[in-house]
PDB file of N, CA and C in Angstrom:
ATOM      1  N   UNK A   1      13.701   5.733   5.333  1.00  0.00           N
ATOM      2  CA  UNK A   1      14.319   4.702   4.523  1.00  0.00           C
ATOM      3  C   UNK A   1      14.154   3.336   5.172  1.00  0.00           C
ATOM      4  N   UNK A   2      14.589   3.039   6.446  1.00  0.00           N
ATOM      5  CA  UNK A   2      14.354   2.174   7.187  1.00  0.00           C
ATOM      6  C   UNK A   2      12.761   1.812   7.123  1.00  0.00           C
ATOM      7  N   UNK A   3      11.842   1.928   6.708  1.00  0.00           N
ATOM      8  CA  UNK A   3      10.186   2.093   7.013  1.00  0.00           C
ATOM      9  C   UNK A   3      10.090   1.322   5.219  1.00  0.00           C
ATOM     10  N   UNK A   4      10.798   1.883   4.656  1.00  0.00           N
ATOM     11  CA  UNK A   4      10.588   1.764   3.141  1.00  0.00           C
ATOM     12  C   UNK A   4      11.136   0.491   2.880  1.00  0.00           C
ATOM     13  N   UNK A   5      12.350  -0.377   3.455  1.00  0.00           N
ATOM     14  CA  UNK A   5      12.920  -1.813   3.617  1.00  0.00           C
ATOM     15  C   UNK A   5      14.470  -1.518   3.775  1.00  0.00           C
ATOM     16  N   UNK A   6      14.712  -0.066   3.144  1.00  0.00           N
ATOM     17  CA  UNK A   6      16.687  -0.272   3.095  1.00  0.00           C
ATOM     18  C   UNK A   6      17.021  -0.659   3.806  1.00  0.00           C
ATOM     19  N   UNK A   7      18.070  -1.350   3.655  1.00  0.00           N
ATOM     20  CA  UNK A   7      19.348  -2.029   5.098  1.00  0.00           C
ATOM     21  C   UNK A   7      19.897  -1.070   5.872  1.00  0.00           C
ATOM     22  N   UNK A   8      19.924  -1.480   6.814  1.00  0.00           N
ATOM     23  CA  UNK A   8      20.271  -0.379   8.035  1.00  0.00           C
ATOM     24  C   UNK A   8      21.863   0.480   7.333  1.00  0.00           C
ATOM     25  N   UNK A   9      22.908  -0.097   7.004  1.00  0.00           N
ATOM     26  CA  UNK A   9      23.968   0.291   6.552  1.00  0.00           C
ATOM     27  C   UNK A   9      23.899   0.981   5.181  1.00  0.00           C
ATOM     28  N   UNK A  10      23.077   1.004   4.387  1.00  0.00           N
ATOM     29  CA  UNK A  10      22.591   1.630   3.306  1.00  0.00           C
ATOM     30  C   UNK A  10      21.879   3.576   4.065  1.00  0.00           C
ATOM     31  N   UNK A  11      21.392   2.985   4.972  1.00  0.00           N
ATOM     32  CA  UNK A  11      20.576   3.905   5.477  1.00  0.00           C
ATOM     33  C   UNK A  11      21.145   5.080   5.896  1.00  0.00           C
ATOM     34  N   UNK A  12      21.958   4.339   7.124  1.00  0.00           N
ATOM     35  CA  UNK A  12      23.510   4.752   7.263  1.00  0.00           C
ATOM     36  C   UNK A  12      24.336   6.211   6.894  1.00  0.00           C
ATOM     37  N   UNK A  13      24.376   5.456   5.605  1.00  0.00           N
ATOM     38  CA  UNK A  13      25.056   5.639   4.582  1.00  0.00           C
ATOM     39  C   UNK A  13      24.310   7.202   4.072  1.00  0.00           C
ATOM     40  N   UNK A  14      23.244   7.113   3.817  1.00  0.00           N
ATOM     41  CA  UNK A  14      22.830   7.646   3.053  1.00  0.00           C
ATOM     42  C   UNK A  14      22.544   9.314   3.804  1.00  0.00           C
ATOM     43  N   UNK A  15      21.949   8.964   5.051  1.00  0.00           N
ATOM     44  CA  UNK A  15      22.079   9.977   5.743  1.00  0.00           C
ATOM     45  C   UNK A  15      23.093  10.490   6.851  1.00  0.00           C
ATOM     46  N   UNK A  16      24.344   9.969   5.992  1.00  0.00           N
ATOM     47  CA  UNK A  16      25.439  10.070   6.813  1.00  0.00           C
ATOM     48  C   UNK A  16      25.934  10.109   8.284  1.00  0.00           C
ATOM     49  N   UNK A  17      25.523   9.074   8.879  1.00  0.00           N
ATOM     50  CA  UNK A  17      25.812   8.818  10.510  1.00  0.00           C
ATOM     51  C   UNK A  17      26.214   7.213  10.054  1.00  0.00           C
ATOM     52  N   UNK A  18      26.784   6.969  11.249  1.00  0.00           N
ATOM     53  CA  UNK A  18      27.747   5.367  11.552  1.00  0.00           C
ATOM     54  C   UNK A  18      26.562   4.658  11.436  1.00  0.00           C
ATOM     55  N   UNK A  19      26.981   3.655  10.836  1.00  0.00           N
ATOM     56  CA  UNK A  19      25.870   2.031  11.202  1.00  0.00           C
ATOM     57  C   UNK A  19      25.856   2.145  12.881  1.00  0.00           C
ATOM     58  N   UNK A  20      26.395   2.170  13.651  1.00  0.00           N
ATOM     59  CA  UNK A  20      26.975   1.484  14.879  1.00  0.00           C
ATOM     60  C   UNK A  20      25.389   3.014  15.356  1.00  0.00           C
ATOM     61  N   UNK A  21      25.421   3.832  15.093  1.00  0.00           N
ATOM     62  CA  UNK A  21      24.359   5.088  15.818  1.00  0.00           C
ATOM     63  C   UNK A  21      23.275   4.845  15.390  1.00  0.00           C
ATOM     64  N   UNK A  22      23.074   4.489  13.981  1.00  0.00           N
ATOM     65  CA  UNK A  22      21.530   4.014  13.592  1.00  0.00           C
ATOM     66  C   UNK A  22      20.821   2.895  14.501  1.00  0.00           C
ATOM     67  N   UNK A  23      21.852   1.887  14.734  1.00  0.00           N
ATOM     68  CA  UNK A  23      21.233   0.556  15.431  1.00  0.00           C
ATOM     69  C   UNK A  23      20.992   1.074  16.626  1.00  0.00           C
ATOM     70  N   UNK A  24      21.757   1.683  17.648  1.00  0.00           N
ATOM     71  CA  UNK A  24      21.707   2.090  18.557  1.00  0.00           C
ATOM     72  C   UNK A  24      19.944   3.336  18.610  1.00  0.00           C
ATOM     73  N   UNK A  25      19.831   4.038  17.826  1.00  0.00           N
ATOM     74  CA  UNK A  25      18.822   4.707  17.717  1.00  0.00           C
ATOM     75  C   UNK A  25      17.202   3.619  17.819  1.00  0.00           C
ATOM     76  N   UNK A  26      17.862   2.406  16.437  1.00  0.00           N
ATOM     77  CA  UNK A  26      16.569   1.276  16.345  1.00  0.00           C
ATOM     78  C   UNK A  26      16.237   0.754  18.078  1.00  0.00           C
ATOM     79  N   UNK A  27      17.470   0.987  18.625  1.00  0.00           N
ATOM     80  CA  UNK A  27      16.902   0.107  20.386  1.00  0.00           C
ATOM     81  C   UNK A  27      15.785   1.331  20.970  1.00  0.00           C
ATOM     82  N   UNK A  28      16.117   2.609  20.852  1.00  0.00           N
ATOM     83  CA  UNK A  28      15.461   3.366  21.474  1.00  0.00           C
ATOM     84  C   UNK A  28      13.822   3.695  21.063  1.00  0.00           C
ATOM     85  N   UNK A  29      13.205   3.790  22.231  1.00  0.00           N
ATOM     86  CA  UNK A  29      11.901   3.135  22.921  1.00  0.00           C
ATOM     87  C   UNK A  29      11.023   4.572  21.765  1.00  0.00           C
ATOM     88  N   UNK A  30      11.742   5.901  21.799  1.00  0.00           N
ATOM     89  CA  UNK A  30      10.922   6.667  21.406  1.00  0.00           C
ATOM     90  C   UNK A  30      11.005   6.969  19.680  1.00  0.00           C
ATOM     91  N   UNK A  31      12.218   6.174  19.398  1.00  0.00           N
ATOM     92  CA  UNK A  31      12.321   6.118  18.010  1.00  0.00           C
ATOM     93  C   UNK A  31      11.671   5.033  17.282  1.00  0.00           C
ATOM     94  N   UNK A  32      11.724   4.356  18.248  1.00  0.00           N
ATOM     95  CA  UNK A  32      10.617   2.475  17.669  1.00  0.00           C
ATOM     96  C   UNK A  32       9.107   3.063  17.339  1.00  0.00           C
ATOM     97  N   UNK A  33       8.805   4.143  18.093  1.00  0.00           N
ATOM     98  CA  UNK A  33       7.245   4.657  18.131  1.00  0.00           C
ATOM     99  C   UNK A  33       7.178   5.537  17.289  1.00  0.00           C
ATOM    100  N   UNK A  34       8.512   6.405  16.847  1.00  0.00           N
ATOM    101  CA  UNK A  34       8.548   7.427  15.640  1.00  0.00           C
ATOM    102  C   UNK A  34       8.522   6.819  14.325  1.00  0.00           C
ATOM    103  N   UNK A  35       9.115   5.268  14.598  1.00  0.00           N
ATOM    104  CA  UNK A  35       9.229   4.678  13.133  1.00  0.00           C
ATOM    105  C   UNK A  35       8.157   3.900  12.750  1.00  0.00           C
ATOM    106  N   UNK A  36       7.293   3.570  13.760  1.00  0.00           N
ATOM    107  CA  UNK A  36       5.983   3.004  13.380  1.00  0.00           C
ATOM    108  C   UNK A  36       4.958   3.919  13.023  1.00  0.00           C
ATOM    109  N   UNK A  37       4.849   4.970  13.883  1.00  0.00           N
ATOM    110  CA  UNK A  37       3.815   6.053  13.283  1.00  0.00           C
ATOM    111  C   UNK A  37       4.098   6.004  11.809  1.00  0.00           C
ATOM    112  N   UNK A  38       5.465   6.510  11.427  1.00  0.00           N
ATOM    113  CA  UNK A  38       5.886   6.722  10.110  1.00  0.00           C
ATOM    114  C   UNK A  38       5.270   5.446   9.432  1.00  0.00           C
ATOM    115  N   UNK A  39       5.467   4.623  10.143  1.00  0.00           N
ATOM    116  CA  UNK A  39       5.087   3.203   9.046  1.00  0.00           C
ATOM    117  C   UNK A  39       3.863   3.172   8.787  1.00  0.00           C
ATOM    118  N   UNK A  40       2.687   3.555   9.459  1.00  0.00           N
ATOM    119  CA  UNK A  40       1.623   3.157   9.752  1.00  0.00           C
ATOM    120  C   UNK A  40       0.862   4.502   8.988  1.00  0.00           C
ATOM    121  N   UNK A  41       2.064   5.714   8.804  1.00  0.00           N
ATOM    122  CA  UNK A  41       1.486   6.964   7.868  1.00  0.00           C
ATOM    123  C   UNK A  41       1.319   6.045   5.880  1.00  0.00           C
ATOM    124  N   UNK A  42       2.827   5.470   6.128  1.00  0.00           N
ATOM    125  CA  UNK A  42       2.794   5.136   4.937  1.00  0.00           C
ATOM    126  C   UNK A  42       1.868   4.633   4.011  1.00  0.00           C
ATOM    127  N   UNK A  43       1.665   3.514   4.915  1.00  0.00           N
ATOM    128  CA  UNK A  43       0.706   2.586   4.972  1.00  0.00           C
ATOM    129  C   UNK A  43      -0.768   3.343   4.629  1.00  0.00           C
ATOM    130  N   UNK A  44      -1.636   3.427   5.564  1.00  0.00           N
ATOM    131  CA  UNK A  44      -2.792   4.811   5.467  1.00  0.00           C
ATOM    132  C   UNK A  44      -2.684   5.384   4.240  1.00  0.00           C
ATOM    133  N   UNK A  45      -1.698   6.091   3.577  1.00  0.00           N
ATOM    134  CA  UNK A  45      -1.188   7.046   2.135  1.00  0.00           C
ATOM    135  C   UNK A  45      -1.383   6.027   1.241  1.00  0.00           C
ATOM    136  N   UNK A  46      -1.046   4.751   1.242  1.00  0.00           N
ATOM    137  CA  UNK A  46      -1.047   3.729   0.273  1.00  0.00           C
ATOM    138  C   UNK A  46      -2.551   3.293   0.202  1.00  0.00           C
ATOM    139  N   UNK A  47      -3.208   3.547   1.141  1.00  0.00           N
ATOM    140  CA  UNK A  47      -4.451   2.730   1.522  1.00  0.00           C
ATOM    141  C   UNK A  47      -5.506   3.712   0.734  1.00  0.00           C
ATOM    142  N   UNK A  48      -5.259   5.074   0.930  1.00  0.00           N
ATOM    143  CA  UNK A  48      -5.631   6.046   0.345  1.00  0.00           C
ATOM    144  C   UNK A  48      -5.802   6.048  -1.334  1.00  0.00           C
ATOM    145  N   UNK A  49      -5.008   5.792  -1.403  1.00  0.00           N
ATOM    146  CA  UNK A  49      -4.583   5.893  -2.992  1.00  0.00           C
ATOM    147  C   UNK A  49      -5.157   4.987  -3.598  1.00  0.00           C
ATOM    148  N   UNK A  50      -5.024   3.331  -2.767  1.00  0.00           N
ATOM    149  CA  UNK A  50      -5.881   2.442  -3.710  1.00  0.00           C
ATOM    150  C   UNK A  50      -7.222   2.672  -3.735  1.00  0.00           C
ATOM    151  N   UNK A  51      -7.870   3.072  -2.558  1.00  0.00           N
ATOM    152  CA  UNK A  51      -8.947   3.479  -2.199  1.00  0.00           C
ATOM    153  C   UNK A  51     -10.137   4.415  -3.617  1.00  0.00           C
ATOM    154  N   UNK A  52      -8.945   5.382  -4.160  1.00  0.00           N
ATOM    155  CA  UNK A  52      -8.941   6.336  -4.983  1.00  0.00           C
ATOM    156  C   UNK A  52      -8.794   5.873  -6.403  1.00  0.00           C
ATOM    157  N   UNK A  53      -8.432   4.919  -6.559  1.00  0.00           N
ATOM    158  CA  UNK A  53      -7.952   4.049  -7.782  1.00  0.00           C
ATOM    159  C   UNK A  53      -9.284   2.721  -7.975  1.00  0.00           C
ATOM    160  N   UNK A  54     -10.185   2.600  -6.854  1.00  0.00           N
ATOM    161  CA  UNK A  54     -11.089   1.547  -7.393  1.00  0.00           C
ATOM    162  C   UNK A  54     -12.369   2.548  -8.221  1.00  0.00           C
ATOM    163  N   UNK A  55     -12.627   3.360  -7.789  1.00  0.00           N
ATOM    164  CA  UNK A  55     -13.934   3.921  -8.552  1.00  0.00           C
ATOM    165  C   UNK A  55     -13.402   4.173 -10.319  1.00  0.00           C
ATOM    166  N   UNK A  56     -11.979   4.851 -10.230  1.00  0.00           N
ATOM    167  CA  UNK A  56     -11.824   4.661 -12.014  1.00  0.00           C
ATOM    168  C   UNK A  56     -11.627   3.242 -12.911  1.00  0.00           C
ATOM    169  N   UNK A  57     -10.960   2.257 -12.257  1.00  0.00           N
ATOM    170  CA  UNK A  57     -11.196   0.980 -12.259  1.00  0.00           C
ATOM    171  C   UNK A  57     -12.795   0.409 -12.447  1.00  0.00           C
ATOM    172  N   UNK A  58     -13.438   0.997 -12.085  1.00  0.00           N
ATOM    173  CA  UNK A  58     -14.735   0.005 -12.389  1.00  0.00           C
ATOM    174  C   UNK A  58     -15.170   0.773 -13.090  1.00  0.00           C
ATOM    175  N   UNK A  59     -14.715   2.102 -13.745  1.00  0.00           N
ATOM    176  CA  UNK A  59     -15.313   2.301 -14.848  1.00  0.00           C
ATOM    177  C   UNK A  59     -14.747   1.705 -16.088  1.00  0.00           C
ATOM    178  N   UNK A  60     -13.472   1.822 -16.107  1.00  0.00           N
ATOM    179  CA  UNK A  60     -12.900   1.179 -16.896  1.00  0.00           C
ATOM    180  C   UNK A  60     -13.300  -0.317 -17.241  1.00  0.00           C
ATOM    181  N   UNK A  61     -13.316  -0.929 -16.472  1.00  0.00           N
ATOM    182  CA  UNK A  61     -14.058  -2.419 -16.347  1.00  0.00           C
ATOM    183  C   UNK A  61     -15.495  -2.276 -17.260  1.00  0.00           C
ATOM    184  N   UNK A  62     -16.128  -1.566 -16.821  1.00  0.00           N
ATOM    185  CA  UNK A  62     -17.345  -1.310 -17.191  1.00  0.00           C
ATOM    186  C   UNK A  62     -17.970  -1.016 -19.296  1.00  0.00           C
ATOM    187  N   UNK A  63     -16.421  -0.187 -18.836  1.00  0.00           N
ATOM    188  CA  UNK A  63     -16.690   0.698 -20.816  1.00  0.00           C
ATOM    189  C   UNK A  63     -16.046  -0.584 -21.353  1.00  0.00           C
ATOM    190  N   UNK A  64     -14.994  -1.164 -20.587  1.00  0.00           N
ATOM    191  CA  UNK A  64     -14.214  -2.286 -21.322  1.00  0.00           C
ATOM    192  C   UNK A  64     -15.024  -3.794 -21.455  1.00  0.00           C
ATOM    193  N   UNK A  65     -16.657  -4.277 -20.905  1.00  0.00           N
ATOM    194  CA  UNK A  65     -16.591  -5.638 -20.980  1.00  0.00           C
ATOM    195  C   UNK A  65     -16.805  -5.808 -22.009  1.00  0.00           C
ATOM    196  N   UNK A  66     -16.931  -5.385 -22.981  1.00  0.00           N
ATOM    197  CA  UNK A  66     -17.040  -6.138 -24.379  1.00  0.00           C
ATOM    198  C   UNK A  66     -16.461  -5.699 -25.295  1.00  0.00           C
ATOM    199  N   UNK A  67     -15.158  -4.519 -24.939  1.00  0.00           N
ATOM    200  CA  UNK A  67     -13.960  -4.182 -25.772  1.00  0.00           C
ATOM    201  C   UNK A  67     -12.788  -5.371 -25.711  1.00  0.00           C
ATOM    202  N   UNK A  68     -12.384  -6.349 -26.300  1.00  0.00           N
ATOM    203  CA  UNK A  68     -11.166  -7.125 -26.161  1.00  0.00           C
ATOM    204  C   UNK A  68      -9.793  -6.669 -26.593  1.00  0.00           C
ATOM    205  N   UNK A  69     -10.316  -5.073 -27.144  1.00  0.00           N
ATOM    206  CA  UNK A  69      -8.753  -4.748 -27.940  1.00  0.00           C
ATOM    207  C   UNK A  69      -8.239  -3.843 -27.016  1.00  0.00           C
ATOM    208  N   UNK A  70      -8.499  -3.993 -25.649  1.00  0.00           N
ATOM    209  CA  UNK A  70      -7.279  -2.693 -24.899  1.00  0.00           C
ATOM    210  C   UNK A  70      -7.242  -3.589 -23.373  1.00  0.00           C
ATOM    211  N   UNK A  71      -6.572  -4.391 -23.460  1.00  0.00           N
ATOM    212  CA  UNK A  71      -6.115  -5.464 -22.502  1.00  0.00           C
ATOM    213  C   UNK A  71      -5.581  -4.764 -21.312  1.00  0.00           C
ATOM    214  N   UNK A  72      -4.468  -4.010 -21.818  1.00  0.00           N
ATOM    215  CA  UNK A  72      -3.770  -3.586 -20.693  1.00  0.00           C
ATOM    216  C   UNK A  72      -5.024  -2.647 -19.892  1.00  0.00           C
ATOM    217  N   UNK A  73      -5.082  -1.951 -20.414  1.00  0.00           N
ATOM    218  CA  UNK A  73      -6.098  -0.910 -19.031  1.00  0.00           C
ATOM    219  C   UNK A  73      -6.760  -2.372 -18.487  1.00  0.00           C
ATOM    220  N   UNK A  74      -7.306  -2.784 -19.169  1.00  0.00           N
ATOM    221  CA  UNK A  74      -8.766  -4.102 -18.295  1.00  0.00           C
ATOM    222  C   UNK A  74      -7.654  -4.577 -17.592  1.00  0.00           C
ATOM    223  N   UNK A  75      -6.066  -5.106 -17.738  1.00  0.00           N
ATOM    224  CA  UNK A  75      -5.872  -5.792 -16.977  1.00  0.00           C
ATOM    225  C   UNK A  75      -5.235  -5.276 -15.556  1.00  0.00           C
ATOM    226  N   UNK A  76      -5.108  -3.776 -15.674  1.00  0.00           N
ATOM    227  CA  UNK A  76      -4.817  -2.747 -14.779  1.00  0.00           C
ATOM    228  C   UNK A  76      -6.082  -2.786 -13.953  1.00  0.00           C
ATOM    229  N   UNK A  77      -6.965  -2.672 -14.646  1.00  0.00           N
ATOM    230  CA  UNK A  77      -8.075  -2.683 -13.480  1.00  0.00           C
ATOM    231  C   UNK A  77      -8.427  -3.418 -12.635  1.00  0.00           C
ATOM    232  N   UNK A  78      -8.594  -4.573 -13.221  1.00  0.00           N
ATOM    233  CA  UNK A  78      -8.393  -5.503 -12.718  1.00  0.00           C
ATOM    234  C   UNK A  78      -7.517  -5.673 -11.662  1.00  0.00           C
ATOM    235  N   UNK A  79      -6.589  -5.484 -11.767  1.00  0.00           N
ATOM    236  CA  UNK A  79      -5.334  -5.761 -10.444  1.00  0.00           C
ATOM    237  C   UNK A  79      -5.749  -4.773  -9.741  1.00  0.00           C
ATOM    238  N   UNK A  80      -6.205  -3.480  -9.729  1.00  0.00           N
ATOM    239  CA  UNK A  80      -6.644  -2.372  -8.331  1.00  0.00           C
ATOM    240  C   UNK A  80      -7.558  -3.502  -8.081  1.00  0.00           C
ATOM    241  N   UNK A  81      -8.680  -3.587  -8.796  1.00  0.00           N
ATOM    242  CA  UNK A  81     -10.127  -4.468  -7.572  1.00  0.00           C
ATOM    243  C   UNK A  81      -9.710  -5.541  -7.005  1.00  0.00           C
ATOM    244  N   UNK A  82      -8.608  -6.164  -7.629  1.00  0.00           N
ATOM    245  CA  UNK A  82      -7.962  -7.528  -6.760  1.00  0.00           C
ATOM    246  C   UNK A  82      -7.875  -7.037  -5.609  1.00  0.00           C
ATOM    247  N   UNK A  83      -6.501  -5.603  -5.723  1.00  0.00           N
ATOM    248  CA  UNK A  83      -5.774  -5.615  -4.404  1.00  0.00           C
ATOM    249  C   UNK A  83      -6.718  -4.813  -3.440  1.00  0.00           C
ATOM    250  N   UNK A  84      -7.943  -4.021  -3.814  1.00  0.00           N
ATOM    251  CA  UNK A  84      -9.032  -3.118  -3.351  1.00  0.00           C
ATOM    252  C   UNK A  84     -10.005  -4.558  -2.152  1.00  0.00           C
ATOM    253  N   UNK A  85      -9.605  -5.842  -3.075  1.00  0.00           N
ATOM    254  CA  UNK A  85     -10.539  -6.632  -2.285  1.00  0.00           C
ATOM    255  C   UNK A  85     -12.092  -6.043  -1.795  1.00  0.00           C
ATOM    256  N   UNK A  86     -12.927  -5.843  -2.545  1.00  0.00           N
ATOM    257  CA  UNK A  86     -14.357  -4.949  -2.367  1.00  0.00           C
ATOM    258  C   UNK A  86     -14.962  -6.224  -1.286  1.00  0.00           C
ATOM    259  N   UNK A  87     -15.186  -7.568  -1.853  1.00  0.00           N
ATOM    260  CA  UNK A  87     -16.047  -8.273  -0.566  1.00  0.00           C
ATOM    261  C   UNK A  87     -15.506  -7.802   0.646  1.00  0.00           C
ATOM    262  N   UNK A  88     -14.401  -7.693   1.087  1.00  0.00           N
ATOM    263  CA  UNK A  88     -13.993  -7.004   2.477  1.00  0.00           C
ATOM    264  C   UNK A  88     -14.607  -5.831   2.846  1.00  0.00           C
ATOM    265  N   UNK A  89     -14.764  -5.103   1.817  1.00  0.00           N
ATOM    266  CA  UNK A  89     -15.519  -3.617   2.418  1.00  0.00           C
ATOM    267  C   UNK A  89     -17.003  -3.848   1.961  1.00  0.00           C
ATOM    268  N   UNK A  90     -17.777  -5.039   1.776  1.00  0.00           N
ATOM    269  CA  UNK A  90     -18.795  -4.814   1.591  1.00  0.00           C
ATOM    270  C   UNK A  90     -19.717  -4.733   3.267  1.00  0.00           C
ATOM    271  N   UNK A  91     -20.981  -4.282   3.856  1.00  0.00           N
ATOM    272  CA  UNK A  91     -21.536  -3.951   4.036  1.00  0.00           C
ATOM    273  C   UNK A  91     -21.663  -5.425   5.037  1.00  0.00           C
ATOM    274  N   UNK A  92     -21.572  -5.473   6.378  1.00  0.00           N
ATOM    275  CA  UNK A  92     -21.641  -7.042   7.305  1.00  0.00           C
ATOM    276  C   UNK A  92     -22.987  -7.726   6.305  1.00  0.00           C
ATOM    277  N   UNK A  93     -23.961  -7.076   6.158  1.00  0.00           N
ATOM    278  CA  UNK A  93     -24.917  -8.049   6.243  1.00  0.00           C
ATOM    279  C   UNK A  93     -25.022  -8.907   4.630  1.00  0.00           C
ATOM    280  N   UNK A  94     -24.198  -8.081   3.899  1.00  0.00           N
ATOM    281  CA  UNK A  94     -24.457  -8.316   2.387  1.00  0.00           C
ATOM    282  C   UNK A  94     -23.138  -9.448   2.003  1.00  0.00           C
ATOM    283  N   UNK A  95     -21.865  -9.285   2.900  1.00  0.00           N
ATOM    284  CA  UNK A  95     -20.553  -9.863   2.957  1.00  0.00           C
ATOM    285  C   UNK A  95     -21.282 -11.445   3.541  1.00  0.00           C
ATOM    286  N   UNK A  96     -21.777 -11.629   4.034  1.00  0.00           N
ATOM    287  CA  UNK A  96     -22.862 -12.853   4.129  1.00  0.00           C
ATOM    288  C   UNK A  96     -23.161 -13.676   2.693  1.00  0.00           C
ATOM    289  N   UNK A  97     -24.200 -12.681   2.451  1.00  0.00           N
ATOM    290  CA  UNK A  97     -24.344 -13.060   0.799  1.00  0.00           C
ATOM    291  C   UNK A  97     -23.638 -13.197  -0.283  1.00  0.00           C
ATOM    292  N   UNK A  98     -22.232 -12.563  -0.105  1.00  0.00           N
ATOM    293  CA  UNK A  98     -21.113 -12.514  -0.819  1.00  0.00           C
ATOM    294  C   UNK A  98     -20.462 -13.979  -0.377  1.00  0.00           C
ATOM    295  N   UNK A  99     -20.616 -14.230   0.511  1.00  0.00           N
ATOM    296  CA  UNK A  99     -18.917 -15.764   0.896  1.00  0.00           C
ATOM    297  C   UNK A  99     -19.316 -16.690   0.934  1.00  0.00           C
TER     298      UNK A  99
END
């Protein structure tokens, strides 16, 4: 929960221990490293997914450039290749030719 943004006292809360033990846990050296792995899993899983979401996106793009009557998918797609950012994963020598 803490990894995800909740407030520490929400958190708390939720998995029933004191605010006052959670914070105390956030100081400790081997839980700071348990909660970043976790963060850094999340992260990776998310990275994954968009990853997985640009190849149907450019088809969609593709069947859609000269359909104007189904906006929403084009504009769905659109937002994966935004956030996919492809010049970033293009290829050093071609990312040249790209910028």
């Amino acid at each position: 929960m803490l990894v995800l943004g909740n407030a520490l006292g929400q958190t708390a809360d939720a998995i029933d221990v004191d605010a006052k033990t959670l914070y105390n846990w956030r100081q400790d050296p081997a839980f700071i490293e348990a909660l970043q792995a976790r963060r850094e899993e999340l992260w990776e899983q998310a990275a994954q997914r968009l990853r997985a979401m640009v190849h149907p996106s450019l088809d969609i793009l593709q069947q859609d450039l000269g359909n104007r009557h189904d906006r929403a998918r084009f504009r769905a797609a659109t937002a994966v290749l935004r956030l996919a950012d492809l010049r970033r994963s293009l290829h050093p020598a071609r990312r040249a030719e790209a910028g």
